[in-house]
Protein backbone atom coordinates (compact mmCIF):
# COMPACT_ATOMS: atom_id res chain seq x y z
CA UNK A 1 0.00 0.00 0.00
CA UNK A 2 1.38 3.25 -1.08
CA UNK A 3 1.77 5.85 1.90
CA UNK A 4 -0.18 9.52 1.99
CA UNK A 5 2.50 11.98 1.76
CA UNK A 6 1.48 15.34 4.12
CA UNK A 7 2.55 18.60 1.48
CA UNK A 8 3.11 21.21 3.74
CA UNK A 9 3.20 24.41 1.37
CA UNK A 10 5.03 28.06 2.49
CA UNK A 11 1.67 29.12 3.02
CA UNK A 12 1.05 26.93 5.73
CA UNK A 13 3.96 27.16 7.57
CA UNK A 14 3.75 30.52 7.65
CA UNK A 15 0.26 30.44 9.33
CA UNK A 16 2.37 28.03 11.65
CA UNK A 17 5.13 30.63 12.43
CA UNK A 18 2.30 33.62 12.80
CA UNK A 19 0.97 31.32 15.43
CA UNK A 20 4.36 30.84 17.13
CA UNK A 21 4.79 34.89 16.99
CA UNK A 22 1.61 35.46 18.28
CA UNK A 23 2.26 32.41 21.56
CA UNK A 24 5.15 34.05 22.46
CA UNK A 25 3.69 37.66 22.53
CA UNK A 26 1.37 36.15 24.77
CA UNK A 27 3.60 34.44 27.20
CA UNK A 28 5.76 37.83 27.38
CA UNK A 29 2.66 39.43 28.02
CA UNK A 30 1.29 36.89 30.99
CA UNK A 31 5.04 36.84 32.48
CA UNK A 32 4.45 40.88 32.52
CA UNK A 33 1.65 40.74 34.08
CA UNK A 34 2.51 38.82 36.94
CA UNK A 35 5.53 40.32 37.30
CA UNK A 36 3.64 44.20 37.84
CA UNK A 37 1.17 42.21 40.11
CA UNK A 38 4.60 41.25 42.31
CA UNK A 39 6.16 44.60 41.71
CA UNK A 40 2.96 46.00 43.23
CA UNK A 41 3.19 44.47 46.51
CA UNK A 42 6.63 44.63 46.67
CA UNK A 43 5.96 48.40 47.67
CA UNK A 44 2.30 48.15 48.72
CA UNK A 45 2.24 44.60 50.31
CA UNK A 46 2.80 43.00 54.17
CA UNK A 47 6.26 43.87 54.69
CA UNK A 48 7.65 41.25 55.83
CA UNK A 49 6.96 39.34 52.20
CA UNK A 50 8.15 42.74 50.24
CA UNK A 51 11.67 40.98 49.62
CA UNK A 52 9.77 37.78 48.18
CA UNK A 53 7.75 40.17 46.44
CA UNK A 54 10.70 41.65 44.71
CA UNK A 55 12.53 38.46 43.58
CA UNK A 56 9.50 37.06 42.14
CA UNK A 57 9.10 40.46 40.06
CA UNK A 58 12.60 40.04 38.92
CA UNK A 59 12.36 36.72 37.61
CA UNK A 60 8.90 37.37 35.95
CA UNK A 61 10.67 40.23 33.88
CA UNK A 62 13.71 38.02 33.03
CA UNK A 63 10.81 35.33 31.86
CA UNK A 64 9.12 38.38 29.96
CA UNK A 65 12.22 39.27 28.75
CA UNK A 66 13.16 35.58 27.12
CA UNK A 67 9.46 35.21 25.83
CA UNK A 68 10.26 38.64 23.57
CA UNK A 69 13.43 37.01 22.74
CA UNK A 70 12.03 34.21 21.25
CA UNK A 71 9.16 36.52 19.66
CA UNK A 72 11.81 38.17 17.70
CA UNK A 73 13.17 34.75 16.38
CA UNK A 74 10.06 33.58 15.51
CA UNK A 75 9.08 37.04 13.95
CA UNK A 76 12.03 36.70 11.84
CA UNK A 77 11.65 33.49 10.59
CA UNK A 78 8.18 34.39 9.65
CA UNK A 79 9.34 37.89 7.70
CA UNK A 80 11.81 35.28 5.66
CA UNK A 81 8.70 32.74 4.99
CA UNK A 82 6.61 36.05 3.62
CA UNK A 83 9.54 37.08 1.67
CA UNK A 84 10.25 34.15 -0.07
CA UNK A 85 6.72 32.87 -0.65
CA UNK A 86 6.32 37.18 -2.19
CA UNK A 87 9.47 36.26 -4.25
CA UNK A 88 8.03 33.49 -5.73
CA UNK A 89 4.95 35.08 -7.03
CA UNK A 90 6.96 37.69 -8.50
CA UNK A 91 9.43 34.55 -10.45
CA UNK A 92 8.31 33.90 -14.36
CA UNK A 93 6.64 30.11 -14.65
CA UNK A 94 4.68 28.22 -16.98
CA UNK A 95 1.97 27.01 -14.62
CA UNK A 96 -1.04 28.92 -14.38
CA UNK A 97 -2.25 32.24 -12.77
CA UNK A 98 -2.04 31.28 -9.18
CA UNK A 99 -6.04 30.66 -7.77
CA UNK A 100 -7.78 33.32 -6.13
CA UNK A 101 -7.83 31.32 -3.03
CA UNK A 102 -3.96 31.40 -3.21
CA UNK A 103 -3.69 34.78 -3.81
CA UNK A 104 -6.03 35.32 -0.81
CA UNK A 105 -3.98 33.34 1.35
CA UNK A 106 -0.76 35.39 0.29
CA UNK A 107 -2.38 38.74 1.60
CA UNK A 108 -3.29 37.50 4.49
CA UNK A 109 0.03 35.76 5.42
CA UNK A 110 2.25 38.92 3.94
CA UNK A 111 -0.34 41.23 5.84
CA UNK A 112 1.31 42.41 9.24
CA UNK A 113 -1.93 43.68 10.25
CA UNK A 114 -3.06 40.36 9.78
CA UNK A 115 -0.57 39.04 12.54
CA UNK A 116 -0.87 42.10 15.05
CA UNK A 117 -4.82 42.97 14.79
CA UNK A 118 -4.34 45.54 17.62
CA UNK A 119 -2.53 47.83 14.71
CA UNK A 120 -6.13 48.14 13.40
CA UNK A 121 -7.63 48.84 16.51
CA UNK A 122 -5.34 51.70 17.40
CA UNK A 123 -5.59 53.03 13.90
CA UNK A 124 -9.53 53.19 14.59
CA UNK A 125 -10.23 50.57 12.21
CA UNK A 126 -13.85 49.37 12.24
CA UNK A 127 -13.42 45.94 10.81
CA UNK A 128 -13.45 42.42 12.36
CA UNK A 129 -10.51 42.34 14.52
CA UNK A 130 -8.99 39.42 13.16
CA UNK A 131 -10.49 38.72 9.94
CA UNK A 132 -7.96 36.44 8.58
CA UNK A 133 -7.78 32.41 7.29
CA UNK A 134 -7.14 31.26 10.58
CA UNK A 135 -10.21 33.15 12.62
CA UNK A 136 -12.85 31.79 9.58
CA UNK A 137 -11.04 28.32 10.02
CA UNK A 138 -12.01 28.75 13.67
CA UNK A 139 -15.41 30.01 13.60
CA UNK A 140 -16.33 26.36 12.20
CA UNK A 141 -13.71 24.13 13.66
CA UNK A 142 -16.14 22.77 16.48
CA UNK A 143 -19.05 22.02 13.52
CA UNK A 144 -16.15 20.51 11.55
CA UNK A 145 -15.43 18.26 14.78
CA UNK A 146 -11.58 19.60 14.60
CA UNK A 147 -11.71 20.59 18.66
CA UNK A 148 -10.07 17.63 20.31
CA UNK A 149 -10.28 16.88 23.98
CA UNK A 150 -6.98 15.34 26.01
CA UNK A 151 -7.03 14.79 29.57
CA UNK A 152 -4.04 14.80 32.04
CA UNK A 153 -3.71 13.69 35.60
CA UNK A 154 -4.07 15.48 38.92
CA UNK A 155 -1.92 13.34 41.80
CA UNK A 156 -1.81 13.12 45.22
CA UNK A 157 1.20 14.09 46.30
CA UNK A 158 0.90 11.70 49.97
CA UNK A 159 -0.09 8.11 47.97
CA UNK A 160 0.88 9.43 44.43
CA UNK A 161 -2.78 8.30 43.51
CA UNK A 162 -4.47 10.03 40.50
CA UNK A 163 -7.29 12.05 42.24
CA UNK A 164 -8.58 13.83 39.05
CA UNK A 165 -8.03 14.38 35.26
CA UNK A 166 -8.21 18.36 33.54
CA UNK A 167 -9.91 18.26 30.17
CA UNK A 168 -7.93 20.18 28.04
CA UNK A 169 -8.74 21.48 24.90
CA UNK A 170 -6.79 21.16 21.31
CA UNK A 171 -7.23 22.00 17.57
CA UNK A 172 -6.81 19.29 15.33
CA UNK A 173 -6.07 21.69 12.71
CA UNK A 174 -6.09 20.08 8.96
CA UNK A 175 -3.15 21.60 7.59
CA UNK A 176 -1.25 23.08 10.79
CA UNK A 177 -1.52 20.00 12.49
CA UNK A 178 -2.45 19.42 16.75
CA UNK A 179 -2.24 23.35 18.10
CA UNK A 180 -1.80 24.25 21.80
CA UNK A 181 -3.86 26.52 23.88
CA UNK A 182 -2.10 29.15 23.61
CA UNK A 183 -2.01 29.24 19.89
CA UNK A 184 -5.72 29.90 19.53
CA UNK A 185 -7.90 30.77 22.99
CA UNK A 186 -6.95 34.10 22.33
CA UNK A 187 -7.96 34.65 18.81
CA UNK A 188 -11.36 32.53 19.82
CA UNK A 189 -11.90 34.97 22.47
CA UNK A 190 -11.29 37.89 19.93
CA UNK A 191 -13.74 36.69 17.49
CA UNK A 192 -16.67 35.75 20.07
CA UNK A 193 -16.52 32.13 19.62
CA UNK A 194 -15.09 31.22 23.71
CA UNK A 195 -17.97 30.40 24.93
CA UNK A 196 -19.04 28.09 22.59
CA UNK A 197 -15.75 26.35 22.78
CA UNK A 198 -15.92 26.37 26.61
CA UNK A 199 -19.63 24.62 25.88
CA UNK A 200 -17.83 21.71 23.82
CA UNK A 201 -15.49 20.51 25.78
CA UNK A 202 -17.74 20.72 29.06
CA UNK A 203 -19.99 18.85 27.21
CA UNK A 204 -17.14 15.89 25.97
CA UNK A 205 -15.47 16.06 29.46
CA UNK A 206 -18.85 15.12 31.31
CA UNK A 207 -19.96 12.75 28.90
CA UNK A 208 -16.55 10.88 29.82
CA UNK A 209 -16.15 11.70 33.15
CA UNK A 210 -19.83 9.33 33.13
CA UNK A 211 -18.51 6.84 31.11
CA UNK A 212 -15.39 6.31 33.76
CA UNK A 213 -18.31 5.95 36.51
CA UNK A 214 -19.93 3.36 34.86
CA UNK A 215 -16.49 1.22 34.05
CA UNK A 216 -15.04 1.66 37.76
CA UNK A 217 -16.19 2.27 41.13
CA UNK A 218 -13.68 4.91 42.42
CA UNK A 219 -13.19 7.35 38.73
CA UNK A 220 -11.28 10.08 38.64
CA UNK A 221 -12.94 13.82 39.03
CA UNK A 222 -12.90 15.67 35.71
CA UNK A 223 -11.99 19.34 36.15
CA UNK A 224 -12.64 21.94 33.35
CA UNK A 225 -11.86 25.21 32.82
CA UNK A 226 -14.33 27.96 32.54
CA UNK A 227 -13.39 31.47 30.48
CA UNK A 228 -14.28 34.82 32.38
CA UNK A 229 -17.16 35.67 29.57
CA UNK A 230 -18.32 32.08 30.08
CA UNK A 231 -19.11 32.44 34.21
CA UNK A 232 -21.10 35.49 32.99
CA UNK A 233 -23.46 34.05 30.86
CA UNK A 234 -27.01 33.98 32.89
CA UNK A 235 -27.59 30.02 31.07
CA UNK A 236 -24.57 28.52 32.56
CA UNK A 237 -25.96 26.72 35.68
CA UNK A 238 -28.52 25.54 33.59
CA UNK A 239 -26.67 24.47 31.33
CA UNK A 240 -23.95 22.25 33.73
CA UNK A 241 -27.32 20.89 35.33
CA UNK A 242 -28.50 19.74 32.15
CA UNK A 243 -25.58 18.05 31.28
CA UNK A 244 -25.26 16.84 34.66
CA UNK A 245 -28.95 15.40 34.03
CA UNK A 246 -28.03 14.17 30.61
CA UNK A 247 -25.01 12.07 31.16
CA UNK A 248 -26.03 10.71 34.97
CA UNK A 249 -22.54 12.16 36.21
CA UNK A 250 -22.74 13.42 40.05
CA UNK A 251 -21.71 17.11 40.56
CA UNK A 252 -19.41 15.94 42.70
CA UNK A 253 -17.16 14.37 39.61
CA UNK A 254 -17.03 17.80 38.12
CA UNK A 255 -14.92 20.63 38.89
CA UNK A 256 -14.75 23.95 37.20
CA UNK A 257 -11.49 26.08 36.80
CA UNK A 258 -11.63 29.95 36.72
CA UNK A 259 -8.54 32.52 36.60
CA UNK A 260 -8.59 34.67 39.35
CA UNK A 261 -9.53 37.68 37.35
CA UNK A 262 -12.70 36.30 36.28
CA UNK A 263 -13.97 37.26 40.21
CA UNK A 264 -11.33 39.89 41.47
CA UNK A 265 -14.50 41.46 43.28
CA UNK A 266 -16.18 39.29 45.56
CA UNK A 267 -19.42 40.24 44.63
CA UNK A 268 -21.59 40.72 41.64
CA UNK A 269 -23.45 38.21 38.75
CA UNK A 270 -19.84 36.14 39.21
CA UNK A 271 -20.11 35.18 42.42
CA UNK A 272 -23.93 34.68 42.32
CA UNK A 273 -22.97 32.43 39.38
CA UNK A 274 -20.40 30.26 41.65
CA UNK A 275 -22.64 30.19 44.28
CA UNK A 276 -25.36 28.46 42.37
CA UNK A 277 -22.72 26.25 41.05
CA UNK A 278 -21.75 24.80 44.94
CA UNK A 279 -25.55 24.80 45.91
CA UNK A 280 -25.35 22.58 42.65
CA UNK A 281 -22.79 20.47 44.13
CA UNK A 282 -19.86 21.23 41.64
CA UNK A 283 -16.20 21.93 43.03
CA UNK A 284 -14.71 25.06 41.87
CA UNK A 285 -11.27 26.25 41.87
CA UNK A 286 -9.14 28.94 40.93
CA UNK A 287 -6.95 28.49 38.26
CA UNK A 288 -3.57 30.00 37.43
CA UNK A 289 -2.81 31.37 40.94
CA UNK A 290 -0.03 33.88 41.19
CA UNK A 291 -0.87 35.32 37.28
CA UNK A 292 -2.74 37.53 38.49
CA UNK A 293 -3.82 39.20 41.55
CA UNK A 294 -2.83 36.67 43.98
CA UNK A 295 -5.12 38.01 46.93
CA UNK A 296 -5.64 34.87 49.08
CA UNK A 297 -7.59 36.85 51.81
CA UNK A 298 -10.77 37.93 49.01
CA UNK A 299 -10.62 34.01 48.48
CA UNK A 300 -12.24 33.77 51.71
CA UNK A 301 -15.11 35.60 50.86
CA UNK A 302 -15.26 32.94 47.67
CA UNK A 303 -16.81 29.75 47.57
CA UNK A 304 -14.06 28.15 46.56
CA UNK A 305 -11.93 24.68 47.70
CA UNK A 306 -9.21 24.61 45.61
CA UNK A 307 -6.10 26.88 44.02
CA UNK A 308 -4.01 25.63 41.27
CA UNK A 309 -0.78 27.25 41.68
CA UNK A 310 0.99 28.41 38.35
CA UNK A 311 3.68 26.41 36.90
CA UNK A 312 5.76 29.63 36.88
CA UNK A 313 6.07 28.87 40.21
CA UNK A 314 7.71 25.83 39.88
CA UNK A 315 9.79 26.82 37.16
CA UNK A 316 11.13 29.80 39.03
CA UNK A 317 11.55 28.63 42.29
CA UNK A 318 12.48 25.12 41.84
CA UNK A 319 13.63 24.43 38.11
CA UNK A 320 14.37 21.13 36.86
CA UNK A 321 17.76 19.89 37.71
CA UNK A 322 18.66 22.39 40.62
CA UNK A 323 17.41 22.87 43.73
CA UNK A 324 14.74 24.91 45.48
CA UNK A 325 15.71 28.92 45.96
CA UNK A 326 15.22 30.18 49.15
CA UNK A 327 13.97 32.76 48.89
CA UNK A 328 11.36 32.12 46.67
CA UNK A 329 10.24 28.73 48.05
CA UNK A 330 8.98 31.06 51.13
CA UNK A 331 6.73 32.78 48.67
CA UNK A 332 4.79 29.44 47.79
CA UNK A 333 5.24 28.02 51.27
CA UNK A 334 3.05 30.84 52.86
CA UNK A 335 0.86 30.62 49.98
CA UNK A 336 0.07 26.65 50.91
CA UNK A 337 -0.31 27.28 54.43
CA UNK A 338 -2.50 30.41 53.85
CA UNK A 339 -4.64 28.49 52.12
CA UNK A 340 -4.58 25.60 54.45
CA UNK A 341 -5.41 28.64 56.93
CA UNK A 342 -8.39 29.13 54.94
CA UNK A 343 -9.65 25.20 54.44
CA UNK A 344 -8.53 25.67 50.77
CA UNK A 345 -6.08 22.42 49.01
CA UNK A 346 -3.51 23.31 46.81
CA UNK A 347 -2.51 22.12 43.37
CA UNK A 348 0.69 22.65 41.63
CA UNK A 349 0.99 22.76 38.27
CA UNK A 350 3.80 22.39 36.11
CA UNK A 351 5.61 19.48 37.88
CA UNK A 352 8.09 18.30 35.65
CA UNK A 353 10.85 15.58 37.35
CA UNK A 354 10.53 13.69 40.75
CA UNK A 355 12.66 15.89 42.77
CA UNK A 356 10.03 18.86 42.43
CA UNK A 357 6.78 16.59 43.52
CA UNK A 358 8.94 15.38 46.38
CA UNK A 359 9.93 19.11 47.56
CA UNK A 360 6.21 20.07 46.98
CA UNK A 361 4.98 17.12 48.86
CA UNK A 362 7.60 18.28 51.56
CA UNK A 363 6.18 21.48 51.95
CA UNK A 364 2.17 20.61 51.93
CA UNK A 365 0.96 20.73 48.17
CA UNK A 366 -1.80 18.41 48.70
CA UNK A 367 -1.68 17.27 45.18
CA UNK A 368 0.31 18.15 41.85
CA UNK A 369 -0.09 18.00 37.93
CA UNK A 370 2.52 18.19 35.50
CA UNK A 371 4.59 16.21 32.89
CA UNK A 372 6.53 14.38 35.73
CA UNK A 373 3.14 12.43 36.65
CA UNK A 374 1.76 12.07 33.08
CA UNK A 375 1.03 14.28 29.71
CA UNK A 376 -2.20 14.76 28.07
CA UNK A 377 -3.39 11.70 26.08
CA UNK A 378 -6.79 11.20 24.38
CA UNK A 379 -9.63 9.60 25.67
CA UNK A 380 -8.42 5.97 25.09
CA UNK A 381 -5.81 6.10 26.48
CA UNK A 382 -7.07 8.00 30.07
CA UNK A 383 -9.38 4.83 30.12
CA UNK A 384 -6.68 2.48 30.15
CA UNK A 385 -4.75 4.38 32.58
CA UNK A 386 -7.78 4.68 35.02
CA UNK A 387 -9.22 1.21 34.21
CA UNK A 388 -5.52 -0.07 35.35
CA UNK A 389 -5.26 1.92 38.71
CA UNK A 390 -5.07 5.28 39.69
CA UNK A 391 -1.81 5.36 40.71
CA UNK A 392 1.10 7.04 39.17
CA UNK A 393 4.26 9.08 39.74
């Protein structure tokens, strides 16, 4: 049988290496972020933390700083792709005119306003934000069935015993291949199509978060994240009950992530919204801890039992192949027993090599998630891993 060849044209890696650019911006962007946030209460916080405060800011910018680094690289390499795939347009050959679907393609990928679609909105520009190939190709991915759903395991850190799975979301793209998160959350949350994804993969992750209750008596919870414009929609209760009804899973299998700006203000249609949700029986949690405004004493006021700690964290304080810094390991230490202080558990993210889940588990991180205890896989393959034991690590 003769193999399919993939033909990957210039075209399409260069909607690869827009992707990359635009990643990176948003890394640099995150790591900026959290580095003001420390900055902040490195002048304005409890003193005795101000010194934390300031390392933590410092390593943040030297993260921002190696994000826009890489940027640059990427930016390059895509200003060569456009040039040469221009070039080649311009070159005398005996095919035919190129397609107007080709021709399309070229504007958009030799377009810089295509890449950076805030240049439009500071010019004043009225048009679709990002009104390129790759936002059309997402408006209709989730008809198409392109979204793809891989789970990966939450441990405890005291047995090593998988305690939960996060559904996380992909795009099986057809000619970019399997992209990441952070290649395409943003542009779906540009283009007003978040919600809808945040719909589909509630509605995969519960369907086989059910189908692991029927096959075993002890599953797994599934936990799934939940986009700030999504916890404002009036419909969303209703909508996790009816799925809830629908499938036969318990509440108590599901757990919702949120980022802690999606409910800086402990009050409001938010927190009216996560109340419902507990009086429904689902767990929530707060995603991302330490991005953003890493207030644990409004968390209090939230009715909420877990925080996932940001892998930045971990990669700052205790990278793979050295040891924990000092200084900064006090920074997540009072963060665990803080929360402890406050009947919250505490999940690291990010944990990449044995040596970090045993320094976590050292300094009471109840549980842990990360490449160390397993990657994302597909749905077969989270079946076989739960259908053989939970444990792991």
């Amino acid at each position: 049988m003769v193999g399919v060849v993939e033909v990957v044209t210039p075209l399409d890696r260069m909607d690869r290496a827009r992707l990359e650019v635009s990643a990176e911006r948003g890394r640099a962007r995150r790591a900026a972020h959290l580095a003001a946030r420390h900055e902040q209460l490195a002048t304005a916080g409890p003193v005795q933390l101000r010194d934390l405060h300031q390392r933590a800011a410092a390593a943040n910018r030297e993260t921002e700083r190696r994000h826009l680094a890489a940027e640059g690289i990427q930016a390059s390499h895509l200003a060569r792709l456009r040039a040469s795939a221009w070039d080649a347009t311009r070159q005398p050959s005996a095919s035919d005119t190129p397609s107007p679907l080709f021709s399309d393609r070229l504007a958009i990928a030799t377009d810089r306003d295509a890449l950076e679609p805030s240049a439009r909105r500071d010019r004043g520009d009225d048009a679709d934000p990002a009104p390129d190939a790759l936002a059309a190709e997402l408006r209709t991915a989730i008809d198409r069935g392109q979204l793809r759903v891989e789970y990966q395991p939450i441990v405890s850190l005291s047995d090593r015993q998988m305690i939960g799975v996060e559904a996380l979301v992909r795009w099986q793209h057809p000619r970019l291949g399997l992209l990441q998160p952070d290649q395409f959350l943003a542009l779906a949350e540009e283009i007003g199509v978040i919600t809808r994804l945040d719909q589909a993969v509630l509605a995969e992750a519960t369907s086989e978060a059910a189908r692991w209750l029927r096959a075993t008596p002890d599953p797994p919870f599934v936990s799934v994240n939940i986009t700030a414009g999504h916890l404002q929609d009036s419909g969303l209760v209703r909508e996790i009950a009816t799925l809830l009804g629908e499938t036969g899973l318990p509440a108590s299998h599901l757990h919702l992530e949120i980022v802690e700006g999606a409910v800086v203000r402990p009050y409001g249609p938010s927190l009216a919204t996560l109340d419902d949700l507990v009086r429904l029986g689902v767990t929530v949690a707060i995603d991302d801890f330490g991005t953003g405004y890493s207030n644990l004493s409004y968390l209090r006021r939230l009715p909420v039992k877990t925080i996932k700690v940001d892998r930045s964290f971990v990669a700052d304080i205790c990278p793979p192949g050295g040891g924990p810094d000092p200084a900064g390991a006090e920074i997540l230490v009072a963060i665990i027993t803080l929360s402890h202080a406050l009947g919250l558990t505490v999940t690291v993210e990010g944990v990449e090599t044995a040596a970090q889940a045993e320094w976590l588990r050292s300094i009471g991180a109840d549980s842990a998630q990360g490449w160390h205890f397993g990657r994302p896989v597909g749905m077969k393959a989270i079946r076989a891993t739960i259908g053989a034991g939970r444990g792991t690590g």
